[in-house]
PDB file of N, CA and C in Angstrom:
ATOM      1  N   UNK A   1     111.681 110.923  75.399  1.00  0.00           N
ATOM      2  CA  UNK A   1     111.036 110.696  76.683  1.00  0.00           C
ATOM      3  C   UNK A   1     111.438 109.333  77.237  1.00  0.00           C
ATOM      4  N   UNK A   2     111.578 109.303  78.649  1.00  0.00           N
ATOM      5  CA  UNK A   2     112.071 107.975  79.045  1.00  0.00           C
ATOM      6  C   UNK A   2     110.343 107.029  79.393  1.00  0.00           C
ATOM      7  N   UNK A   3     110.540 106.111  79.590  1.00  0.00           N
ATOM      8  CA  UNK A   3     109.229 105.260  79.969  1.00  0.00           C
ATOM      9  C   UNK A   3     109.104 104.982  81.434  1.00  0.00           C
ATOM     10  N   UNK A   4     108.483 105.060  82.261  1.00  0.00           N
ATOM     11  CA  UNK A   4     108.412 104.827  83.463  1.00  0.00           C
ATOM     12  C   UNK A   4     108.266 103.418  83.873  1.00  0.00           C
ATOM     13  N   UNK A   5     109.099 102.911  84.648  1.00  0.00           N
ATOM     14  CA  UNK A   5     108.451 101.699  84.729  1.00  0.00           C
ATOM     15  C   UNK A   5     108.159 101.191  86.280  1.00  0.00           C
ATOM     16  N   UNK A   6     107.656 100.065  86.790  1.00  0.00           N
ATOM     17  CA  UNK A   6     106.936 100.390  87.803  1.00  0.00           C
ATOM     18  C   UNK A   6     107.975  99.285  88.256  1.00  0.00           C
ATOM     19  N   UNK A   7     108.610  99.765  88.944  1.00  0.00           N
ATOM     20  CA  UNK A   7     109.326  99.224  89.569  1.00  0.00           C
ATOM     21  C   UNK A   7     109.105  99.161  91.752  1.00  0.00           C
ATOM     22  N   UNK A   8     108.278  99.202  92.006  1.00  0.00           N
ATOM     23  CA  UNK A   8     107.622  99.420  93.238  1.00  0.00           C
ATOM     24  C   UNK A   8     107.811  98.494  94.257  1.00  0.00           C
ATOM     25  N   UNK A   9     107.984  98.298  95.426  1.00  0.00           N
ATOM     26  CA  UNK A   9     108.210  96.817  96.198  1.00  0.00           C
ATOM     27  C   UNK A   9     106.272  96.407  96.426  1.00  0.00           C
ATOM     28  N   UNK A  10     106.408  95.311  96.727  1.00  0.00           N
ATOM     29  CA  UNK A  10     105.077  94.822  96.748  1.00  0.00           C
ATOM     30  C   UNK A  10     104.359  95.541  98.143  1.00  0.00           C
ATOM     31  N   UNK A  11     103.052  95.721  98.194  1.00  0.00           N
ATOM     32  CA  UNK A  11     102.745  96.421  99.005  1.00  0.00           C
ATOM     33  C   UNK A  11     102.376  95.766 100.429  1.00  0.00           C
ATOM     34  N   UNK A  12     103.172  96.088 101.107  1.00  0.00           N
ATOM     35  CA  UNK A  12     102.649  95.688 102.813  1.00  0.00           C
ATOM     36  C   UNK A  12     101.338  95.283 103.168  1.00  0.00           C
ATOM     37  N   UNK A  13     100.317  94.358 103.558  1.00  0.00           N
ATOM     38  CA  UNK A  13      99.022  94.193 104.062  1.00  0.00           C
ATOM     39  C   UNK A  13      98.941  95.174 105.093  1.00  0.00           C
ATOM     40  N   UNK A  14      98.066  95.877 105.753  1.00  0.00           N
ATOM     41  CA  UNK A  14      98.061  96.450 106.809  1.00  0.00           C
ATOM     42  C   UNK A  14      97.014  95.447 107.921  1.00  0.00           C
ATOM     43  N   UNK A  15      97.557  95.695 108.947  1.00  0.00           N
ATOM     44  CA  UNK A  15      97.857  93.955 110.186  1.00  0.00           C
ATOM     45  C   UNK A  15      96.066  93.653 109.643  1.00  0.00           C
ATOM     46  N   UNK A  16      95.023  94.517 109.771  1.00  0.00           N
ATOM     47  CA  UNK A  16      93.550  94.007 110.200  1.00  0.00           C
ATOM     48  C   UNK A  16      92.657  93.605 108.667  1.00  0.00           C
ATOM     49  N   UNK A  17      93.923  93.596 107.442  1.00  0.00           N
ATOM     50  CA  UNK A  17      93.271  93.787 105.925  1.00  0.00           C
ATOM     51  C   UNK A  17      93.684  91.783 106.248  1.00  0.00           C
ATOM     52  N   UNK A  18      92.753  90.940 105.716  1.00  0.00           N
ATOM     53  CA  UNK A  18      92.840  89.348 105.241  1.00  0.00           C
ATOM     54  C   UNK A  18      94.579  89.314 104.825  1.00  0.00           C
ATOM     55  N   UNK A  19      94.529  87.924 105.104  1.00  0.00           N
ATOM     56  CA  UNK A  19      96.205  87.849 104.991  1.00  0.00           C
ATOM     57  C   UNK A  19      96.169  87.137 103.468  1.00  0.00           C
ATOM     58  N   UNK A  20      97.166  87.567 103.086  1.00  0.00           N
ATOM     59  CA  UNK A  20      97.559  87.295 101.179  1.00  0.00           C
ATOM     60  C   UNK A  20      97.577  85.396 100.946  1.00  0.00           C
ATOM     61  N   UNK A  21      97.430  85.311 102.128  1.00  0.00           N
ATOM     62  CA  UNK A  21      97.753  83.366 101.764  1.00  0.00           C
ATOM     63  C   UNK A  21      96.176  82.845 101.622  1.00  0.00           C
ATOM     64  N   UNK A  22      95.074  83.943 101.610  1.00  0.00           N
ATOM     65  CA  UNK A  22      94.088  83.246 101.519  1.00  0.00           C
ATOM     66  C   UNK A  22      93.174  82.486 102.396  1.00  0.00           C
ATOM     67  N   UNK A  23      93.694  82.100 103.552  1.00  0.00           N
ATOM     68  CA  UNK A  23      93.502  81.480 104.994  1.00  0.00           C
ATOM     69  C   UNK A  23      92.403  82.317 105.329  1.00  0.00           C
ATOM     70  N   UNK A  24      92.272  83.614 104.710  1.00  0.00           N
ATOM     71  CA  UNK A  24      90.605  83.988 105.716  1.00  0.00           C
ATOM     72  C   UNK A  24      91.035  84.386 107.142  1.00  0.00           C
ATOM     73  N   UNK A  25      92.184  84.528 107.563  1.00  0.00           N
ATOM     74  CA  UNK A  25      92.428  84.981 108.528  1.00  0.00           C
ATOM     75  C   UNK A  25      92.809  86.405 108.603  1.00  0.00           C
ATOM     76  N   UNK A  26      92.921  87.402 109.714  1.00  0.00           N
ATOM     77  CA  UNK A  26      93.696  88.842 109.482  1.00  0.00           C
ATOM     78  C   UNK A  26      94.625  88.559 109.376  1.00  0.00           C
ATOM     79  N   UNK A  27      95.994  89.414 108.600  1.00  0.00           N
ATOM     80  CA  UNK A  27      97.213  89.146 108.560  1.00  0.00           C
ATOM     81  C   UNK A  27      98.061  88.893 109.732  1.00  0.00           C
ATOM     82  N   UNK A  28      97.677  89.713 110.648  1.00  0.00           N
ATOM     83  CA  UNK A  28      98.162  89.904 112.206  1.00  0.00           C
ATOM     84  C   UNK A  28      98.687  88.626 112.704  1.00  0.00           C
ATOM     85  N   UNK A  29      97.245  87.859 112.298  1.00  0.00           N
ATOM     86  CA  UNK A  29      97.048  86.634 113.073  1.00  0.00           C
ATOM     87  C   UNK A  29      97.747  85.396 112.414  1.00  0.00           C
ATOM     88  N   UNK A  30      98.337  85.957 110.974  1.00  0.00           N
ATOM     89  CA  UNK A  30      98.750  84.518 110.016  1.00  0.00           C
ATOM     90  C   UNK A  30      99.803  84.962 109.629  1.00  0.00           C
ATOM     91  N   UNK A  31     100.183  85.463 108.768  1.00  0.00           N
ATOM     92  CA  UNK A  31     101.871  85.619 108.374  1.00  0.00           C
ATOM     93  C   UNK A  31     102.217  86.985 109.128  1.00  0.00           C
ATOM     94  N   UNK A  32     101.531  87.814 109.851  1.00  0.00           N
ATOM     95  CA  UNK A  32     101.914  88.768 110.543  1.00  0.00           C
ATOM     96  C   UNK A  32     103.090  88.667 111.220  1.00  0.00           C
ATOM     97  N   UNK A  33     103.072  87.067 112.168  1.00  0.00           N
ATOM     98  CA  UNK A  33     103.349  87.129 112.936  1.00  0.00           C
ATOM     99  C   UNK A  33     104.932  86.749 113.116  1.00  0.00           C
ATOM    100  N   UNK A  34     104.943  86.105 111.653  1.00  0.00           N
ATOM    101  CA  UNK A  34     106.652  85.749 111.484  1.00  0.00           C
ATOM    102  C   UNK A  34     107.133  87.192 110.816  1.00  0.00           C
ATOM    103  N   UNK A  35     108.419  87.022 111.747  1.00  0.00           N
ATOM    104  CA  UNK A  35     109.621  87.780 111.679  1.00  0.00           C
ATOM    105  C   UNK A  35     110.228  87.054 110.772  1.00  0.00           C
ATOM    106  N   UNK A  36     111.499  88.233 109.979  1.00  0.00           N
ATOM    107  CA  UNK A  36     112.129  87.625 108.852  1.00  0.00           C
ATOM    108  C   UNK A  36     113.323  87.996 109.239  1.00  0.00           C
TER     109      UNK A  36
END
């Protein structure tokens, strides 16, 4: 049997879920907003 491994990309915030930096802000409003 092979092992699965989780190889997954990290998951997107969706715009109105708190933004991942902690700021307490919606994402929309804080790292939403930069383009890469």
């Amino acid at each position: 049997m092979r092992a699965r491994l989780s190889a997954r990309k990290p998951k997107r915030p969706r715009p109105n879920e708190p933004c991942w930096c902690g700021s307490g802000v919606k994402y929309k409003r804080c790292h939403g907003l930069q383009r890469h």
